[in-house]
Protein backbone atom coordinates (compact mmCIF):
# COMPACT_ATOMS: atom_id res chain seq x y z
CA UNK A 1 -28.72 18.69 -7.46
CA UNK A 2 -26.71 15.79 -6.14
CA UNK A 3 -26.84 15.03 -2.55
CA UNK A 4 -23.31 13.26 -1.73
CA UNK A 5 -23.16 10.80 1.49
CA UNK A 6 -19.53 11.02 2.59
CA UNK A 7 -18.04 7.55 3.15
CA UNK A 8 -14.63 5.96 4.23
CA UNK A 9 -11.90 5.41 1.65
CA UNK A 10 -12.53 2.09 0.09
CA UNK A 11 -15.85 1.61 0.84
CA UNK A 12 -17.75 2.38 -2.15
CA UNK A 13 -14.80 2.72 -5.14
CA UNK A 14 -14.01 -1.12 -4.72
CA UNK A 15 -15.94 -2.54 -7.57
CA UNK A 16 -14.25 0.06 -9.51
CA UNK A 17 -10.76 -0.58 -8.21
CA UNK A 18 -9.57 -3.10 -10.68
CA UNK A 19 -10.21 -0.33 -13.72
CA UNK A 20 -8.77 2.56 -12.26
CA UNK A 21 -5.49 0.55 -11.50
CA UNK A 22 -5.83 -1.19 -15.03
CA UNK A 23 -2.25 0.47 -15.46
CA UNK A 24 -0.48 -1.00 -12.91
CA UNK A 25 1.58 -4.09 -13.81
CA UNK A 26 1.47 -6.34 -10.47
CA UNK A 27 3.73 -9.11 -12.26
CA UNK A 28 5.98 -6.98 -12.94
CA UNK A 29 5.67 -5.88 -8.68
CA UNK A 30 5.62 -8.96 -7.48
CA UNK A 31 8.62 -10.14 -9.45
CA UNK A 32 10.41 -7.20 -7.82
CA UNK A 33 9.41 -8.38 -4.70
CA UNK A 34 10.54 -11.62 -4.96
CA UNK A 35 13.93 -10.36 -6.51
CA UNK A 36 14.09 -8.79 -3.60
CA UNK A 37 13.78 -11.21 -0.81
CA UNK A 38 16.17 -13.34 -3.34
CA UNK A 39 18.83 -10.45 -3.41
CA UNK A 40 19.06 -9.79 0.59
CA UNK A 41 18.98 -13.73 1.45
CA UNK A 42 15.69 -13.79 3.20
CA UNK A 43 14.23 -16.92 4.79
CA UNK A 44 10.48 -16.30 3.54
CA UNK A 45 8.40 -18.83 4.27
CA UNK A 46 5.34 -16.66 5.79
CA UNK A 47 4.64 -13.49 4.57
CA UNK A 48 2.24 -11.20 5.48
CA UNK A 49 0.46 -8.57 3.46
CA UNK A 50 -0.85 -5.78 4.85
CA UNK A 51 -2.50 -3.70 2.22
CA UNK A 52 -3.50 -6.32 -0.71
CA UNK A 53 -6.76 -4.28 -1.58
CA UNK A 54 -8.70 -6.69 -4.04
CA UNK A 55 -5.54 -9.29 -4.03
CA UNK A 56 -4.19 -8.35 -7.54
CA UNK A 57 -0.74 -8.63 -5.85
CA UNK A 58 -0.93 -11.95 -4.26
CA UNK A 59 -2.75 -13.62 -7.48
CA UNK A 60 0.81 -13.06 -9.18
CA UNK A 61 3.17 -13.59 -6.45
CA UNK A 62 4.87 -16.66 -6.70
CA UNK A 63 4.25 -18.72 -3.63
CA UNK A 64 6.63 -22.14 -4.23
CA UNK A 65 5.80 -23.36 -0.76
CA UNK A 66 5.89 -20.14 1.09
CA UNK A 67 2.51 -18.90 2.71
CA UNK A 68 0.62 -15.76 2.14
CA UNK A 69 -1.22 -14.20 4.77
CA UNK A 70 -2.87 -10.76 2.65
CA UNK A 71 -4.95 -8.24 4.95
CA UNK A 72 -6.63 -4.66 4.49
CA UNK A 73 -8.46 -2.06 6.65
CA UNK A 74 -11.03 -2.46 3.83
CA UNK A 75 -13.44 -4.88 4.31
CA UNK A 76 -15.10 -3.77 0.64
CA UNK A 77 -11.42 -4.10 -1.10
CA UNK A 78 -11.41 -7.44 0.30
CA UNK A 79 -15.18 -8.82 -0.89
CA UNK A 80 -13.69 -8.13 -4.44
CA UNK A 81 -10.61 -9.68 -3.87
CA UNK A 82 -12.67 -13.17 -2.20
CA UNK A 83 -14.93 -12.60 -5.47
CA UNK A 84 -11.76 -12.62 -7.86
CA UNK A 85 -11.79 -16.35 -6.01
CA UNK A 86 -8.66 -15.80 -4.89
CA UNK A 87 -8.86 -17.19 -1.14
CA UNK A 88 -7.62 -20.48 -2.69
CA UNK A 89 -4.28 -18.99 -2.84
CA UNK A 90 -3.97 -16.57 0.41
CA UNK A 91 -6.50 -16.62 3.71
CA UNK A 92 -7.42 -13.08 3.97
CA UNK A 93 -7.95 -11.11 7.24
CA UNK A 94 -9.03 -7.20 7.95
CA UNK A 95 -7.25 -5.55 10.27
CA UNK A 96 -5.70 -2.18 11.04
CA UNK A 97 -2.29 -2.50 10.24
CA UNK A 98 -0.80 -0.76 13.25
CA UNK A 99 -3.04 -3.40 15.58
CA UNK A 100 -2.00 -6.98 13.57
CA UNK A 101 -3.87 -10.15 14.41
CA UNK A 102 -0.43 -12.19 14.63
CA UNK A 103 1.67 -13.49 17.50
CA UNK A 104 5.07 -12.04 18.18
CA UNK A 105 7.85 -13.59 15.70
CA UNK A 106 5.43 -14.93 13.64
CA UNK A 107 6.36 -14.20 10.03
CA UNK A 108 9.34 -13.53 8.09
CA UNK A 109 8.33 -10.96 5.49
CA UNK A 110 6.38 -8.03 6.16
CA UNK A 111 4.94 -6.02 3.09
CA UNK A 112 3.12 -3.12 2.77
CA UNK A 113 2.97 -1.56 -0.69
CA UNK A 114 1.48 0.87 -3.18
CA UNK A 115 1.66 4.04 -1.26
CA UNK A 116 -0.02 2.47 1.36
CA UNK A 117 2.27 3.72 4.09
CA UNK A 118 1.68 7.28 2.74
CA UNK A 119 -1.88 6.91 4.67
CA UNK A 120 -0.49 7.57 7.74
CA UNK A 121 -0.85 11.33 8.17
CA UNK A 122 0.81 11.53 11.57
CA UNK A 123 4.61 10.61 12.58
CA UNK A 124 3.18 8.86 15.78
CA UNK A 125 1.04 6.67 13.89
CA UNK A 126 3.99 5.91 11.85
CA UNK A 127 5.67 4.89 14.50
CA UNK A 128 3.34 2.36 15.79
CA UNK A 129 3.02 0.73 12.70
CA UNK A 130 6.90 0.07 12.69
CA UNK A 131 6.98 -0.88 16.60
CA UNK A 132 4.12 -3.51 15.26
CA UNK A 133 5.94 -4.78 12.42
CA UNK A 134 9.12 -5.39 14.49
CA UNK A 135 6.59 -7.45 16.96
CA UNK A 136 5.69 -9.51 14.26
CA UNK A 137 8.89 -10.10 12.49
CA UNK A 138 10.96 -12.88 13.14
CA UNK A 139 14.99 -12.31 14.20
CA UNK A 140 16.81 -11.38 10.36
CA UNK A 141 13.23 -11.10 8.78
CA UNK A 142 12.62 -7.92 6.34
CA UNK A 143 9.87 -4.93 6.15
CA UNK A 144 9.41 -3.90 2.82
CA UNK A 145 7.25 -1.01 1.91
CA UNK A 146 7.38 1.88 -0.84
CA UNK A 147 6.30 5.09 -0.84
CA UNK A 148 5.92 8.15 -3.43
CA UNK A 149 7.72 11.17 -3.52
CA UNK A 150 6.59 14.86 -3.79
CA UNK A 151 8.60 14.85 -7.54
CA UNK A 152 6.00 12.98 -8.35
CA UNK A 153 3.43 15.06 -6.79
CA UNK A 154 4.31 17.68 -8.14
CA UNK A 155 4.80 16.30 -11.88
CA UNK A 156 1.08 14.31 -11.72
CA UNK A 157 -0.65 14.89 -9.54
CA UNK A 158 -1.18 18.95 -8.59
CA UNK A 159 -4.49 18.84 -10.61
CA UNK A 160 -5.61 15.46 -11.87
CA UNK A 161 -8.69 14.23 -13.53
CA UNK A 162 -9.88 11.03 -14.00
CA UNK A 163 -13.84 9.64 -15.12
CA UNK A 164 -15.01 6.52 -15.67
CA UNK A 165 -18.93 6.43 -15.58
CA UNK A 166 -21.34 3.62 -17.47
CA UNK A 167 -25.02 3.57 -17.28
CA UNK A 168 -25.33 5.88 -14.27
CA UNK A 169 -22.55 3.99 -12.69
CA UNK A 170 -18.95 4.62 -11.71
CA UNK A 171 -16.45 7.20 -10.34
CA UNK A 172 -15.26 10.73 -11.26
CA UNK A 173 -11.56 11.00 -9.60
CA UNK A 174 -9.80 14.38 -8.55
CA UNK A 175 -6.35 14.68 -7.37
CA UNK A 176 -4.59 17.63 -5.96
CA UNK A 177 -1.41 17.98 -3.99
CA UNK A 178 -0.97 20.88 -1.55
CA UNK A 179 3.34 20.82 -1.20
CA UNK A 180 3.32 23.48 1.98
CA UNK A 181 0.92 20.58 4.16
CA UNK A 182 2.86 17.84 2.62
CA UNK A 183 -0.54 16.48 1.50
CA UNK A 184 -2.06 14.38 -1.46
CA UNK A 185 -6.02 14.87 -1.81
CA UNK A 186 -7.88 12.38 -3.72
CA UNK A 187 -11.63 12.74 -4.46
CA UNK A 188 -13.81 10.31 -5.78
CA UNK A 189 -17.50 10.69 -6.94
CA UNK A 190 -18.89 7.36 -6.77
CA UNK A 191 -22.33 6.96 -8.48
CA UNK A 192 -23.73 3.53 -7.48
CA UNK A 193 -27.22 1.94 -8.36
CA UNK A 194 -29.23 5.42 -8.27
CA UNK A 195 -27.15 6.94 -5.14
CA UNK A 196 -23.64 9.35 -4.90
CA UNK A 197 -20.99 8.90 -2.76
CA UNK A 198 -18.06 10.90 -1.88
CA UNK A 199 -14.58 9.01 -0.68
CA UNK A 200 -11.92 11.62 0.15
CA UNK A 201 -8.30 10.06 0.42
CA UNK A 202 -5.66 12.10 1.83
CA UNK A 203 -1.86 10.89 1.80
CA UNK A 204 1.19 12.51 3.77
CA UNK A 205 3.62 13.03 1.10
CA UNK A 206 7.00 12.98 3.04
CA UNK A 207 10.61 13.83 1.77
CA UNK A 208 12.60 10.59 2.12
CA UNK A 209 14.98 12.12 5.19
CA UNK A 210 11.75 12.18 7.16
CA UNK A 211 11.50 8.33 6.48
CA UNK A 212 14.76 7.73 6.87
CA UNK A 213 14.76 10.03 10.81
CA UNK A 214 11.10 7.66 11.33
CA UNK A 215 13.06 4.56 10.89
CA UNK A 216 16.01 5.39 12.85
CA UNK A 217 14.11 5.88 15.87
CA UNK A 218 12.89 2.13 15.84
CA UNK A 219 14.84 -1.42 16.37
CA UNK A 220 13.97 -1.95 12.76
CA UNK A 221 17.75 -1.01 9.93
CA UNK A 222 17.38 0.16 6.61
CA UNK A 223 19.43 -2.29 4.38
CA UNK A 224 17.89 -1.30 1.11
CA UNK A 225 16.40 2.21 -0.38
CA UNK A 226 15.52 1.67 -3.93
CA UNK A 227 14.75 3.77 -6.53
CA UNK A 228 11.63 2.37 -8.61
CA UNK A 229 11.79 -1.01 -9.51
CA UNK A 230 15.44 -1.66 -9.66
CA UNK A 231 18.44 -2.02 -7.68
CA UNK A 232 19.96 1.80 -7.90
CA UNK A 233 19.35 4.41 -4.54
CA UNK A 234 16.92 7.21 -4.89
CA UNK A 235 17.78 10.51 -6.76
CA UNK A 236 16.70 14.05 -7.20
CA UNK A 237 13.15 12.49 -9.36
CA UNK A 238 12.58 9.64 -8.18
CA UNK A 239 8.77 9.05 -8.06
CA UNK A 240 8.46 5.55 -5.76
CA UNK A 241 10.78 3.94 -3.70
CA UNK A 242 11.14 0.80 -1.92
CA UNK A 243 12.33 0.79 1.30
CA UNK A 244 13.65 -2.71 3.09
CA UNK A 245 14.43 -2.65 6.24
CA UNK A 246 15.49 -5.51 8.68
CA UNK A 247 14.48 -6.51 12.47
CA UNK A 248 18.53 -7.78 13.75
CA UNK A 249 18.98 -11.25 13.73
């Protein structure tokens, strides 16, 4: 019988990170990103990442001058990201993102992506991670974060499987979403040099006019909602969008 040892999200599926998100195209994201800050005219010459995990995201972004700051919660996410070498691009930091290590005006570009925003179960904490971004941002500079929708939810993820185990090592991956609590669940099984370990990840799956009513009671204006990775607003199935919004000049 296997005797799990619960653990914080992130602290024992890092090494594994990298192949579970084998899917994901971040040059394709971080080209989007950049399109982004081109299309809306934003001075960018700090930015500041606030969820960059093991730093896929910042080894394709584009710097051209401009300076990366990437940070996580996770200091595991963030050992990979150091052993990917990749703090000769981007200093890292680890920091709770509602509680930033950075003066006030201090950065142009704020971003905070893949779901990450979605980990804030409660509106208030929501809130305090906006009131902190618009501390940070400089006058005119941008917030950009995305978020999933319950379509997608609903369409993937009501009862997924994933398993990836070698040798005795790796992770077993369960996914349910419960629509009435507005809730994602994520369970991985971690098995790691002889020992188990159980991460449970749970994600507040909000309707967009709940993000939209969050927003509006901050400083911060929503001057782009965008559905996937392109330039058209939201619809009926989306599954991500990108939300930009700007501290007033």
């Amino acid at each position: 019988m296997n005797m799990y040892h619960s653990v914080i999200p992130y602290s024992r599926i890092a090494p594994y990170y990298d192949h579970m998100m084998d899917h994901v195209d971040y040059a394709m994201w971080s080209r989007y990103i950049d399109s982004l800050l081109k299309f809306f005219n934003v001075k960018d010459r700090s930015i500041i990442d606030l969820s960059c995990g093991t730093g896929s995201f910042g080894q394709n972004f584009p710097l051209r001058g401009r300076s990366l700051f990437s940070g996580d919660l996770s200091l595991a996410m963030l050992r990979q990201a150091v052993n990917k070498g990749l703090q000769k691009k981007t200093p890292f930091f680890c920091a709770d993102a509602c509680f930033l290590p950075f003066k006030k005006n201090s950065t142009e570009v704020v971003i905070f992506l893949y779901d990450s925003i979605n980990y804030l179960l409660e509106d208030s904490a929501v809130l305090l991670l906006l009131k902190e971004i618009y501390r940070v941002l400089r006058p005119g500079g941008v917030f950009i974060f995305d978020v999933v929708t319950p379509y997608i939810c609903r369409k993937v993820f009501l009862d997924y499987h994933e398993s990836h185990v070698q040798n005795g090592n790796g992770y077993e991956r369960r996914g349910w979403y419960v629509e009435d609590e507005q809730m994602q669940y994520n369970e991985f099984v971690v098995y790691r040099k002889g020992k188990t370990y159980l991460e449970t990840h749970r994600q507040r799956i909000r309707p967009l006019q709940d993000w939209d009513f969050l927003i509006g009671q901050t400083s911060l204006r929503v001057i782009g909602r965008l559905t996937e990775f392109s330039f058209r607003p939201p619809h009926a199935r989306s599954e991500r969008v990108h939300y930009i919004c700007q501290k007033k000049r």
